[in-house]
Protein backbone atom coordinates (compact mmCIF):
# COMPACT_ATOMS: atom_id res chain seq x y z
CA UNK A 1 -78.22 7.81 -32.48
CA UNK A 2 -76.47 4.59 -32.89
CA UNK A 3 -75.29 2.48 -30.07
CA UNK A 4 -71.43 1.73 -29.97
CA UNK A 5 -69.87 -1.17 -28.73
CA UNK A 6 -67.32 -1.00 -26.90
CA UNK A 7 -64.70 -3.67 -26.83
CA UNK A 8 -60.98 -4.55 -25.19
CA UNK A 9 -62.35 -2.62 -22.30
CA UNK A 10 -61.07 -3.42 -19.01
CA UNK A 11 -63.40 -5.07 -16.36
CA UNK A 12 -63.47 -6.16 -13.09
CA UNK A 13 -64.36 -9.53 -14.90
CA UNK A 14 -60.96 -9.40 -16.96
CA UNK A 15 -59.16 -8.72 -13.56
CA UNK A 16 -60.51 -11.86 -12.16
CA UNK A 17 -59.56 -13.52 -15.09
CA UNK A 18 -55.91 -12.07 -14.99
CA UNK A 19 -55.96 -13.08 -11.26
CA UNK A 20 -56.89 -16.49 -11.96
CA UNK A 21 -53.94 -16.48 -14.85
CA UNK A 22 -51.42 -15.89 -12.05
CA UNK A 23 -52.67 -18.52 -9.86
CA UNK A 24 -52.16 -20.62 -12.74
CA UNK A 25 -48.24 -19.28 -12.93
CA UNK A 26 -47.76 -19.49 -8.74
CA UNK A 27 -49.06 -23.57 -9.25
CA UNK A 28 -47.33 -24.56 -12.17
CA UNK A 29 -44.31 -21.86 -12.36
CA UNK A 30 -45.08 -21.73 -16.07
CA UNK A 31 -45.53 -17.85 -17.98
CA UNK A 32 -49.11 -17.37 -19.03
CA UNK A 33 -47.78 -17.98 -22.80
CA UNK A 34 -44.72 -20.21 -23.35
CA UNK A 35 -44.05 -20.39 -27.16
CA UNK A 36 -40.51 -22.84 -26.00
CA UNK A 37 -43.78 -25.56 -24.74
CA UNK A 38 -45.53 -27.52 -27.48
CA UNK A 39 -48.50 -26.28 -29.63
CA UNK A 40 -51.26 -27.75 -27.21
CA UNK A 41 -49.47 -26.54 -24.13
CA UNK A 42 -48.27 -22.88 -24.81
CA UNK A 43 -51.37 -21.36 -23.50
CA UNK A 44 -51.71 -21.63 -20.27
CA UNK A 45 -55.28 -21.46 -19.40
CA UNK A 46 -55.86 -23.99 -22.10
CA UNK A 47 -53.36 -26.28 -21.01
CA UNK A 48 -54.78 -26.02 -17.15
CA UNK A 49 -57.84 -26.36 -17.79
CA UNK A 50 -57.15 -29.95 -19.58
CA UNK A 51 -54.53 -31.46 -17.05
CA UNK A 52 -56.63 -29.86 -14.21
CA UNK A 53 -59.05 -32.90 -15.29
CA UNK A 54 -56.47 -35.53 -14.46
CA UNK A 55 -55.01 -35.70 -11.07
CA UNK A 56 -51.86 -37.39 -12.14
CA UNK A 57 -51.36 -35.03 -14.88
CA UNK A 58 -52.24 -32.56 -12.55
CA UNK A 59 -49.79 -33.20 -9.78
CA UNK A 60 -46.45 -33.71 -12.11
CA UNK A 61 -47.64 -30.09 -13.51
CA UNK A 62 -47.08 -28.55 -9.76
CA UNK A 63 -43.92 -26.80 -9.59
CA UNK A 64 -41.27 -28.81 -8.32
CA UNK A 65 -40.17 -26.39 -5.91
CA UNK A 66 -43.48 -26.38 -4.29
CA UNK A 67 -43.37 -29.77 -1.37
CA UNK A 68 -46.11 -31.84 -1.82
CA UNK A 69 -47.28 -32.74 1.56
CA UNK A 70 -51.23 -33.60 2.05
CA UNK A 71 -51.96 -30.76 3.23
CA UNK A 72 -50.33 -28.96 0.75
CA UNK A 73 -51.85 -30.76 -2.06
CA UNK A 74 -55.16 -30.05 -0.57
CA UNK A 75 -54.58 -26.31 -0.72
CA UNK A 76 -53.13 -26.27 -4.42
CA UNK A 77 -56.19 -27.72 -5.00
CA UNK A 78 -58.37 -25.53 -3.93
CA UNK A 79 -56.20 -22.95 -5.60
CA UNK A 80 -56.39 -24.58 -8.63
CA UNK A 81 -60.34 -24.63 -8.67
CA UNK A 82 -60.56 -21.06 -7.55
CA UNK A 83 -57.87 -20.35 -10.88
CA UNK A 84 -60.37 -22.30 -12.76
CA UNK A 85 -63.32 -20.57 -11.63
CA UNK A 86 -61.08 -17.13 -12.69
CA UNK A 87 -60.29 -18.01 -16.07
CA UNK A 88 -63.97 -19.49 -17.07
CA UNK A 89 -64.60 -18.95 -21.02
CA UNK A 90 -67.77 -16.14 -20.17
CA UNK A 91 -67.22 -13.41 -17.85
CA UNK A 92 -70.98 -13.74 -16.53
CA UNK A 93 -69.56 -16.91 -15.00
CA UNK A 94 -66.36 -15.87 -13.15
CA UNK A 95 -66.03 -15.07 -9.35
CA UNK A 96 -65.76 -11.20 -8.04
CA UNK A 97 -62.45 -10.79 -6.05
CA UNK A 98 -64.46 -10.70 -2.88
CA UNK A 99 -65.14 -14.33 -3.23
CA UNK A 100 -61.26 -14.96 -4.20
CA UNK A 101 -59.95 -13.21 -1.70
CA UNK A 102 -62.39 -14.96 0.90
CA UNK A 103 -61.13 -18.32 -0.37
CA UNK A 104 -57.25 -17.52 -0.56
CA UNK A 105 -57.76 -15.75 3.07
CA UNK A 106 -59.50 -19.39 4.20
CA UNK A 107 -56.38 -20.76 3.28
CA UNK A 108 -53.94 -18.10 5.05
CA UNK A 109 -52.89 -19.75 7.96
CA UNK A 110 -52.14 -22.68 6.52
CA UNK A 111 -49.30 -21.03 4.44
CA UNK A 112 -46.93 -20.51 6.90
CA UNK A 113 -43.17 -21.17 6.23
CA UNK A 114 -42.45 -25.05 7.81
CA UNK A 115 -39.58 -24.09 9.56
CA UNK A 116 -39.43 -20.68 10.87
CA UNK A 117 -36.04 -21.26 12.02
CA UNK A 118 -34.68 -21.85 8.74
CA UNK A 119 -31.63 -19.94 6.89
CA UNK A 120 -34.50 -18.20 4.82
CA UNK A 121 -36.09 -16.36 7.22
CA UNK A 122 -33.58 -14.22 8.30
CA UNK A 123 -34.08 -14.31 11.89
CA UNK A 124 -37.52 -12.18 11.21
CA UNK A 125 -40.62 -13.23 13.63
CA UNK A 126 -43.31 -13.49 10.25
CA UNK A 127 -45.98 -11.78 13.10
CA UNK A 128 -43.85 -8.76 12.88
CA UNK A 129 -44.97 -5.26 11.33
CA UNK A 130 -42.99 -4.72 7.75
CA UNK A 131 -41.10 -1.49 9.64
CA UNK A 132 -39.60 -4.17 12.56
CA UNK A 133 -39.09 -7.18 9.71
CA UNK A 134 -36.80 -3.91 7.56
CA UNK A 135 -35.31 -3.21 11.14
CA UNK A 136 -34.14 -6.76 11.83
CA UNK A 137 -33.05 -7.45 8.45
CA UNK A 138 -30.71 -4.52 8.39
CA UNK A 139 -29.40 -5.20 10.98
CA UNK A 140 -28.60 -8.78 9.87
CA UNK A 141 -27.30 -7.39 6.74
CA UNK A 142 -25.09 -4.95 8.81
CA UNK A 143 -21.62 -5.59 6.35
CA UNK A 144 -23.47 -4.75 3.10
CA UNK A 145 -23.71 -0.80 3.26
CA UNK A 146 -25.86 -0.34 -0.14
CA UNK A 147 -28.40 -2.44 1.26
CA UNK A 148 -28.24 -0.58 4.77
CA UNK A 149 -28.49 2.58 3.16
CA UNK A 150 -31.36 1.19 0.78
CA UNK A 151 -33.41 0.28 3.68
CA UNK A 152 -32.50 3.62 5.62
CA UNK A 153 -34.04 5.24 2.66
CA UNK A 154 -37.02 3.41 2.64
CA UNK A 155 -37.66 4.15 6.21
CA UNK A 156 -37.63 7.68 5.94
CA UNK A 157 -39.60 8.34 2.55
CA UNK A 158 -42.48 8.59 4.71
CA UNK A 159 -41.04 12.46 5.93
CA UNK A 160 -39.15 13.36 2.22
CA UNK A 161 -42.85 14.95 0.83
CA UNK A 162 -43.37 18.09 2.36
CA UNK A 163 -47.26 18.34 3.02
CA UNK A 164 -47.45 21.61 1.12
CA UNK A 165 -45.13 22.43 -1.18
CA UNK A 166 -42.40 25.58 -0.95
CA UNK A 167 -44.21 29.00 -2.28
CA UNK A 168 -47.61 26.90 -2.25
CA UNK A 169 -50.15 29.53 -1.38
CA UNK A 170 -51.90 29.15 1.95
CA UNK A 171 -54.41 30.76 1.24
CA UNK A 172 -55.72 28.31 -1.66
CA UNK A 173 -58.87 25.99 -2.04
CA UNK A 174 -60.25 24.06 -4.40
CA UNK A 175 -62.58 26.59 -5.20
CA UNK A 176 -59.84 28.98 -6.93
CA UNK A 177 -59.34 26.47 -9.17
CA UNK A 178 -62.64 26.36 -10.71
């Protein structure tokens, strides 16, 4: 019987290479293909991979609204090789996510807002569960009543699905429907 090959399949290879893509988009704030950019820039990857070469080139193709502090610069870097690294030409050679997520994680604590008192934060301690951080921003959204009642529906979706269904037989296992 003859063997067919199978291609356009999705692997966990492709997903690191779509991971790596995005990395690309979070660094640069560009779309993975821009057709508005010239010819030699609308791909992305393509376009990375050559000004990733040159650290001038490099640096102007950060997105402005990222600062660029030292330390900041260090970390985009290291972003930017792990992207690279993502988004190499044969699958054989990219990471698995366990070694992308190790190296993003490494770089975790350094991401923390620079001023946690700032307008953007909302008053929300960042160390706070997601339940408390929905609490505290209702509340200080307290005059805008479809947000309020947004977030009051979020908080209770976890009791809206009944664990068994109405007129769901009790008496039914996974054997019954064999």
């Amino acid at each position: 019987m003859p063997q067919v090959r199978v291609t356009g399949r999705v692997t966990t290879k492709s997903d690191i290479f779509s991971f790596g893509v995005i990395l690309m988009e979070l660094i640069t704030g560009r779309k993975a293909l821009d057709e508005s950019q010239p010819e030699e820039s609308t791909h992305l990857v393509t376009w990375f991979r050559r000004i990733q070469l040159n650290k001038e080139l490099f640096h102007k193709a950060i997105d402005p609204v990222i600062s660029l502090e030292e330390e900041t610069l260090t970390s985009i870097g290291t972003v930017a090789q792990l992207a690279g690294y993502c988004c190499a030409r044969e699958p054989h050679q990219r990471p698995d996510m366990g070694h992308a997520v190790n190296v993003i994680s490494s770089l975790s604590e350094l991401w923390k807002p620079s001023d946690p008192d700032s307008d953007d934060s909302y008053g929300i301690d960042l160390d706070m569960t997601l339940p408390q951080a929905l609490k505290k921003w209702q509340a200080f959204e307290d005059g805008d009543s479809a947000t309020s009642s947004f977030l009051a529906s979020l908080s209770n979706t976890q009791h809206s699905i009944p664990t068994r269904p109405a007129g769901f037989a009790e008496s039914f296992t996974s054997a019954d429907g064999r």
